[in-house]
Protein backbone atom coordinates (compact mmCIF):
# COMPACT_ATOMS: atom_id res chain seq x y z
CA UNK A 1 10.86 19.64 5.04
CA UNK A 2 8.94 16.17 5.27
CA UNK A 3 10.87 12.83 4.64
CA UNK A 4 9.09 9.19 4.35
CA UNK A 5 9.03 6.31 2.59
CA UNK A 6 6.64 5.02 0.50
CA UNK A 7 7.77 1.12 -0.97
CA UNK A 8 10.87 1.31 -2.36
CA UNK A 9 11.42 4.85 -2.32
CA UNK A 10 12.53 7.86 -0.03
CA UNK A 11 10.64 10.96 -0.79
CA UNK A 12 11.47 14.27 0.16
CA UNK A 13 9.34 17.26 0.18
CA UNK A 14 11.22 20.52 0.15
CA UNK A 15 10.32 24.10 1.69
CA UNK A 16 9.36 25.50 -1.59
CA UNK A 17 7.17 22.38 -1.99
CA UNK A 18 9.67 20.41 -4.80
CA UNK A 19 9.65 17.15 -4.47
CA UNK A 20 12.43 14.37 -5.00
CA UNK A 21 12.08 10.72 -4.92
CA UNK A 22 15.36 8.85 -4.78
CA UNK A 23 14.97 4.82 -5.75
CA UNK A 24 16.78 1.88 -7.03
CA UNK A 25 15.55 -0.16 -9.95
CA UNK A 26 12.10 0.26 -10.55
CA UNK A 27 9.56 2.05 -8.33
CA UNK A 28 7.37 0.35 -6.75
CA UNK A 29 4.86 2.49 -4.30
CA UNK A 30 2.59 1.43 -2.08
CA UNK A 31 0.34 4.40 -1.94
CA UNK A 32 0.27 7.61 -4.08
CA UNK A 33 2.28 11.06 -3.76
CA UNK A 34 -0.18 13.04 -4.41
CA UNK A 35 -4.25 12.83 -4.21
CA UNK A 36 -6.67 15.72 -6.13
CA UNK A 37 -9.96 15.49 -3.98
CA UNK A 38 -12.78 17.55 -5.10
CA UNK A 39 -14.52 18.77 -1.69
CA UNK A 40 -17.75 20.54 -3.56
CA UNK A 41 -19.51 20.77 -6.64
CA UNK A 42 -20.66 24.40 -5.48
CA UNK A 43 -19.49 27.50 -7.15
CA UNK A 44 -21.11 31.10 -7.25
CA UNK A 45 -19.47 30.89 -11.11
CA UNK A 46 -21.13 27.57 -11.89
CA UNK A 47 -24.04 26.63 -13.62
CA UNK A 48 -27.06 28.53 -13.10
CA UNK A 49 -30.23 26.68 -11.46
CA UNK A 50 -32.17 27.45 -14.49
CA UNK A 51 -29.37 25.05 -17.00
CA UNK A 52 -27.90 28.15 -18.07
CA UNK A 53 -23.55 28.29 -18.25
CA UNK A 54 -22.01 30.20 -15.35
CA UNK A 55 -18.84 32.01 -15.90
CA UNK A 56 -16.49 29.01 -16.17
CA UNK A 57 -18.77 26.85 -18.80
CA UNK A 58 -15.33 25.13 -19.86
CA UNK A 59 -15.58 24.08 -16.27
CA UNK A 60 -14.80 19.92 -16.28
CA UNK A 61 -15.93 19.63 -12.88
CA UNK A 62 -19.61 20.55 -13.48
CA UNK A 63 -19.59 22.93 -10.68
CA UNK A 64 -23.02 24.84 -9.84
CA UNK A 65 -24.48 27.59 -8.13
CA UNK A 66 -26.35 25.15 -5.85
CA UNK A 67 -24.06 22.30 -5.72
CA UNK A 68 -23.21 19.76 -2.82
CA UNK A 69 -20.53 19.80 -0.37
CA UNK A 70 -18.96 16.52 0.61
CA UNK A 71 -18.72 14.60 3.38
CA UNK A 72 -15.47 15.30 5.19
CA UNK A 73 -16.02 12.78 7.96
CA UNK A 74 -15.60 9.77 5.23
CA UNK A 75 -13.00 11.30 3.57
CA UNK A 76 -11.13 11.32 6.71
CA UNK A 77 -11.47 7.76 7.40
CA UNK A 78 -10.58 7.23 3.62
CA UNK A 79 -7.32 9.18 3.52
CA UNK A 80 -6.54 8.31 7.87
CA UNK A 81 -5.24 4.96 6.27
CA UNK A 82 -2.37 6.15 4.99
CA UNK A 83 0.82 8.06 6.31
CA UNK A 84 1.98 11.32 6.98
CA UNK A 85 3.59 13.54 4.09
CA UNK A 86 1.32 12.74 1.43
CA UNK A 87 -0.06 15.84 -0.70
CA UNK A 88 -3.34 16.65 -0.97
CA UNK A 89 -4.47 18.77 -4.10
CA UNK A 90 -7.42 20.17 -3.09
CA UNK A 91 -9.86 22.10 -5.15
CA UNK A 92 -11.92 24.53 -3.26
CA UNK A 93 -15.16 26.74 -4.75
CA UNK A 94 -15.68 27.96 -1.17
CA UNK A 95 -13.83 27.89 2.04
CA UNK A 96 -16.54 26.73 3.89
CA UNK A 97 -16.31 26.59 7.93
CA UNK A 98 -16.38 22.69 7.05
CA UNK A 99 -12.98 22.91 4.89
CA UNK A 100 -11.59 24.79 7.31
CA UNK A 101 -12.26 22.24 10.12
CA UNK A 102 -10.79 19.23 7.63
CA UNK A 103 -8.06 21.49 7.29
CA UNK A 104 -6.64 21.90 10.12
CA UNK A 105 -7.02 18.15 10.87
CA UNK A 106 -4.49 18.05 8.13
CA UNK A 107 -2.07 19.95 9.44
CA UNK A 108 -2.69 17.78 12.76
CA UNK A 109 -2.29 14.53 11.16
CA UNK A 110 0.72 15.07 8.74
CA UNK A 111 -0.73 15.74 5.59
CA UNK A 112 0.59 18.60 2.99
CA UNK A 113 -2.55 20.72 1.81
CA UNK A 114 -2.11 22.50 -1.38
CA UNK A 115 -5.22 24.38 -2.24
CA UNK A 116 -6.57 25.67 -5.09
CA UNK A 117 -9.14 28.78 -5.30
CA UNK A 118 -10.29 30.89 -8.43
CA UNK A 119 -9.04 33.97 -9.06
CA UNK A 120 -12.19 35.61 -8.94
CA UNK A 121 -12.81 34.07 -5.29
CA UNK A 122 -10.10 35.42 -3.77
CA UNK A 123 -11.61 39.05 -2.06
CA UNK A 124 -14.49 37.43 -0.99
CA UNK A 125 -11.88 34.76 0.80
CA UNK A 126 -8.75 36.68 1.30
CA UNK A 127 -8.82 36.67 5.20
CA UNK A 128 -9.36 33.02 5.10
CA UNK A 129 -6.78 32.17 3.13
CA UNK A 130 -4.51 34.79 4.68
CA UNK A 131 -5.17 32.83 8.22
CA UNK A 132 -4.62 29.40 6.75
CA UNK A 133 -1.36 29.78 5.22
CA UNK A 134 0.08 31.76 7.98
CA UNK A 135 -1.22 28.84 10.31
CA UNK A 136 0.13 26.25 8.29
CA UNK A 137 -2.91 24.96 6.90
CA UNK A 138 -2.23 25.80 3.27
CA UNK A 139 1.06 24.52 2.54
CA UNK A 140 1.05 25.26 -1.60
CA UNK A 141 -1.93 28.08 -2.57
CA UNK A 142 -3.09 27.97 -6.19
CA UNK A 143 -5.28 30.65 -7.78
CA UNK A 144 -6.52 29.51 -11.07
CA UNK A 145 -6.28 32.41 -13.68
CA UNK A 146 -9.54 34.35 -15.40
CA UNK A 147 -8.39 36.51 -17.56
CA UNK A 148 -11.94 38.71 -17.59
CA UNK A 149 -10.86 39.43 -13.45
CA UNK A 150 -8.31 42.24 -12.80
CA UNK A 151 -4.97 40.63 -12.29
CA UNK A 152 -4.36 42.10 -8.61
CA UNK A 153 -3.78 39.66 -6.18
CA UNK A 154 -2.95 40.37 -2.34
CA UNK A 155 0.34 40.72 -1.53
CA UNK A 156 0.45 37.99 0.94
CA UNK A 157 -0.42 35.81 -1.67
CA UNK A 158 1.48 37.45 -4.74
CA UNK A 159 4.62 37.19 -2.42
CA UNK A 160 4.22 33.85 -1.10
CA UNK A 161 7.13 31.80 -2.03
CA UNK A 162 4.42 28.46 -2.41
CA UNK A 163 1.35 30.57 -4.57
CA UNK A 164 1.40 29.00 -7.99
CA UNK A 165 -0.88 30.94 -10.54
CA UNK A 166 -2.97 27.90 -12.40
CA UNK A 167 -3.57 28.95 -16.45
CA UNK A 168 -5.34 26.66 -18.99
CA UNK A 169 -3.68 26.09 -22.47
CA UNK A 170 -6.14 26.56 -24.90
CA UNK A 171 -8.65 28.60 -22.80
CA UNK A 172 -6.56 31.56 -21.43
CA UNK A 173 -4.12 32.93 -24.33
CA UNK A 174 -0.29 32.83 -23.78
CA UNK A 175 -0.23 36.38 -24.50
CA UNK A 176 -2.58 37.03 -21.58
CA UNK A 177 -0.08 34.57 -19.51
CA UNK A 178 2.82 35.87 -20.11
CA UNK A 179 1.75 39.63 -18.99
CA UNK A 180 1.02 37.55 -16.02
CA UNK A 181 5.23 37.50 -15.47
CA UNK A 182 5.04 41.61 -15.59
CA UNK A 183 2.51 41.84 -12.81
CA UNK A 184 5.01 40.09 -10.32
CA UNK A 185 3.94 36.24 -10.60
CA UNK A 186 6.97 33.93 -10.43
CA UNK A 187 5.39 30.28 -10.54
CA UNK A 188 2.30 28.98 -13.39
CA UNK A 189 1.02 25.99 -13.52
CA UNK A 190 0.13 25.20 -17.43
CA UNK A 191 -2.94 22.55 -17.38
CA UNK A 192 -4.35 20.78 -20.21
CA UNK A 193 -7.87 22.09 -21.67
CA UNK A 194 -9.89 18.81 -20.28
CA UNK A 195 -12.58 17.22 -22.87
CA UNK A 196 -14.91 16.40 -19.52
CA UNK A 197 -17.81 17.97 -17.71
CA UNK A 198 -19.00 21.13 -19.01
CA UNK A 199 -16.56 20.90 -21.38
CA UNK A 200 -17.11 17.84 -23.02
CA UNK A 201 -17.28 17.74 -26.73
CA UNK A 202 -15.67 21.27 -27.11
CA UNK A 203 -11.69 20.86 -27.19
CA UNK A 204 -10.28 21.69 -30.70
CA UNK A 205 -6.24 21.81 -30.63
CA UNK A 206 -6.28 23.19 -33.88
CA UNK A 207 -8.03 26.63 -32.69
CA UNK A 208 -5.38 29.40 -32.75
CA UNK A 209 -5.28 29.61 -29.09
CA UNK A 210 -4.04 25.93 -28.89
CA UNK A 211 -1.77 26.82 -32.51
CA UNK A 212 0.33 29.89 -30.48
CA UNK A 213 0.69 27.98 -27.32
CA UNK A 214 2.59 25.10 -28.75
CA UNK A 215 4.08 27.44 -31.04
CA UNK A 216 5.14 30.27 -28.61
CA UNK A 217 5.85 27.93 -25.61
CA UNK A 218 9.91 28.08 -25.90
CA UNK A 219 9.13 32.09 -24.80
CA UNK A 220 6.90 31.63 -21.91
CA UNK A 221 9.02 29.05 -20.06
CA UNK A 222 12.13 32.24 -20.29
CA UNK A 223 9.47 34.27 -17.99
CA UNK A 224 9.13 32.42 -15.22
CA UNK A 225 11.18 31.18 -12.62
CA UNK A 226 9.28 28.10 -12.41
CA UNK A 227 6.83 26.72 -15.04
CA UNK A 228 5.14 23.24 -14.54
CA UNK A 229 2.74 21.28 -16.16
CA UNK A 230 -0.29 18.65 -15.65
CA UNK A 231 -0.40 15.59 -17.70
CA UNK A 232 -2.52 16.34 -19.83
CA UNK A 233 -0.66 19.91 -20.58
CA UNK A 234 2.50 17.36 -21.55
CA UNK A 235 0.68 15.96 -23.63
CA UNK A 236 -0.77 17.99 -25.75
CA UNK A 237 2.05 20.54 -25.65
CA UNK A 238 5.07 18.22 -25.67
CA UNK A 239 7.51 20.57 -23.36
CA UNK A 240 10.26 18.13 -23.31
CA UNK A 241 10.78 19.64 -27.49
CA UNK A 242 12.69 22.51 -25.30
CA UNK A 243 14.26 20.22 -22.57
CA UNK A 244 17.06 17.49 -23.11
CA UNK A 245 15.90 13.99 -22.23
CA UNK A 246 18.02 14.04 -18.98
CA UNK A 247 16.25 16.77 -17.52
CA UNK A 248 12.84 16.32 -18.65
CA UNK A 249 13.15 12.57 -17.39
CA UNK A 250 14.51 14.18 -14.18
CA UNK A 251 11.79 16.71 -13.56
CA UNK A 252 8.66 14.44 -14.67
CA UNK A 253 7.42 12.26 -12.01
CA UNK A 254 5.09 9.99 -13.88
CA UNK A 255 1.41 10.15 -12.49
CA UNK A 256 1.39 8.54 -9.32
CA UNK A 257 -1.88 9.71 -7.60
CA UNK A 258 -5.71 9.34 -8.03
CA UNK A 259 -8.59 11.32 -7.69
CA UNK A 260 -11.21 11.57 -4.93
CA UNK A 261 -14.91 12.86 -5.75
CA UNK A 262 -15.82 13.22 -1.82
CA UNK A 263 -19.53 14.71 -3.17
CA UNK A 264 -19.89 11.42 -5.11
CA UNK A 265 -18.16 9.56 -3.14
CA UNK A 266 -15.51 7.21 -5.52
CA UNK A 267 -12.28 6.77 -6.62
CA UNK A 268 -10.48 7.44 -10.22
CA UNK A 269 -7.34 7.72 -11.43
CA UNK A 270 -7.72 11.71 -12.60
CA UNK A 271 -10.15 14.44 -12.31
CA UNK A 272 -11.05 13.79 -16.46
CA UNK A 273 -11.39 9.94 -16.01
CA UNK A 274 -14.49 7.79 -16.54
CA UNK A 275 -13.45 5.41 -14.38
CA UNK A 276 -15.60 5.47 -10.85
CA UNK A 277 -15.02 3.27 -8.23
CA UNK A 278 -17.32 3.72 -5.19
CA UNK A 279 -15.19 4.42 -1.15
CA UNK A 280 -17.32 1.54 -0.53
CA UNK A 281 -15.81 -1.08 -2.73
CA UNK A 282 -12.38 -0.78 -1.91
CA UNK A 283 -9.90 0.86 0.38
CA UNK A 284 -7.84 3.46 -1.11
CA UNK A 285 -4.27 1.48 -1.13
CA UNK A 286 -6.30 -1.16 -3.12
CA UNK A 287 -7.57 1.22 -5.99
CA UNK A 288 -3.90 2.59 -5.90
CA UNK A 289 -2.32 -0.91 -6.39
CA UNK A 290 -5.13 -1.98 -9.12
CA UNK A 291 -4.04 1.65 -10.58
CA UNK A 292 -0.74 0.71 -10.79
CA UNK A 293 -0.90 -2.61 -11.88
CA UNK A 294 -2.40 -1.03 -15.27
CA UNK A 295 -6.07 -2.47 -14.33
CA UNK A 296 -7.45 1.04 -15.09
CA UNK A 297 -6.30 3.31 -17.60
CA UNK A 298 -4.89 6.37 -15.75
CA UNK A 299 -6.89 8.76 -18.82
């Protein structure tokens, strides 16, 4: 369990990775909870060389067979600023000798890796990952979902209590998602189809895709034992219809975090923003503050 404060507020991170933040008034942070930091913009699934889509051409990160890596040396002096306990949501393409290094600084400095690996990545980097969470590395493992993969994950990772199983509303049928429940997964996380990257220009929420998961969404959250969502997933599938304001006031957070591009090296508020800030302009508790103030949507 990790405990710290962060302005007004005591947060607690739990075992199982839930977190609670107990406050009076109104909070008032001085950092964020949470950071996303894209590490690389290379992918085996990604866009080939020639311009043609890879296997993930919904992909809003614009990942490519012969992307970049970024620099892990300034990220560390970017993130070294701030304290202990923070989460890092970090989305990996390839665990790279490089990751693994920035990883374990991590674990040495205090900081909560959650990482987040396709599905269809996951032989080719099983003894990897298998080594990092036993080591303490990888605190919370996601696998993102592709339904044209067979569903049969290692049981290290099926059965570990902190895997979550990401699935894209929109892209990946419920249907297909909640077989997902039969083959032994116990935590999805539901994100939001993003109108960014690859993907730009090709969202419809009135497809029938989009139509059955806000329609059959009461039934999926009955076959998990725990079912979360991005913000972009709340808002274009509106969970709280199923939840009574007390809860679903309880169990969402708000979005206090922002977005790292290491390869480009700048700040946004979210992984589907236009806003880009270079490293070099401002320190990362000053892009959080000027976040929070409202001088930057958080879109």
């Amino acid at each position: 369990m990790y405990k710290y404060t962060n302005g007004n507020a005591t947060i607690t991170i739990e075992k199982d990775g839930t977190r609670v933040i107990l406050y009076e008034d109104t909070l008032k942070l001085e950092y964020p909870l949470n950071i996303d930091i894209r590490v690389s913009t290379q992918c085996s699934f990604g866009q080939k060389p020639d311009g043609s889509p890879g296997l993930c051409s919904f992909c809003h990160e614009s990942a490519k067979v012969n992307g970049d890596e970024g620099d892990f040396e300034r990220l560390k002096d970017i993130i070294a600023t701030l304290p202990p306990g923070i989460e890092l949501a970090i989305g990996c393409n390839q665990y790279t000798d490089n990751l693994h290094s920035f990883l374990d600084w991590c674990l040495m400095y205090g900081f909560i890796c959650n990482l987040t690996v396709n599905q269809g990545h996951v032989p080719r980097d099983k003894d990897k990952l298998k080594f990092g969470i036993e080591n303490g590395l990888i605190k919370g493992l996601g696998v993102s979902y592709r339904s044209r993969f067979k569903f049969n994950l290692p049981d290290f990772i099926l059965n570990y209590n902190n895997t979550v199983i990401h699935v894209i509303a929109g892209i990946d049928t419920i249907d297909d998602v909640m077989e997902l429940a039969d083959k032994g997964v116990k935590k999805i996380l539901i994100l939001g189809e993003k109108d960014f990257g690859f993907n730009k220009g090709k969202v419809d929420l009135n497809t029938t895709k989009h139509k059955h998961w806000r329609w059959y969404l009461g039934k999926l959250l009955d076959k998990f034992d725990v079912v979360s969502f991005d913000n972009l997933a709340l808002e274009q599938l509106k969970p709280e219809r199923f939840l009574s304001k007390e809860n679903y006031d309880l169990f969402n957070q708000g979005e206090h975090s922002l977005y790292i591009n290491s390869v480009e090296g700048y700040f946004s508020p979210s992984s589907r923003s236009n806003t880009k800030v270079s490293v070099h302009e401002c320190t990362i508790r000053e892009f959080f503050k000027d976040l929070e103030d409202g001088k930057y949507s958080k879109q």
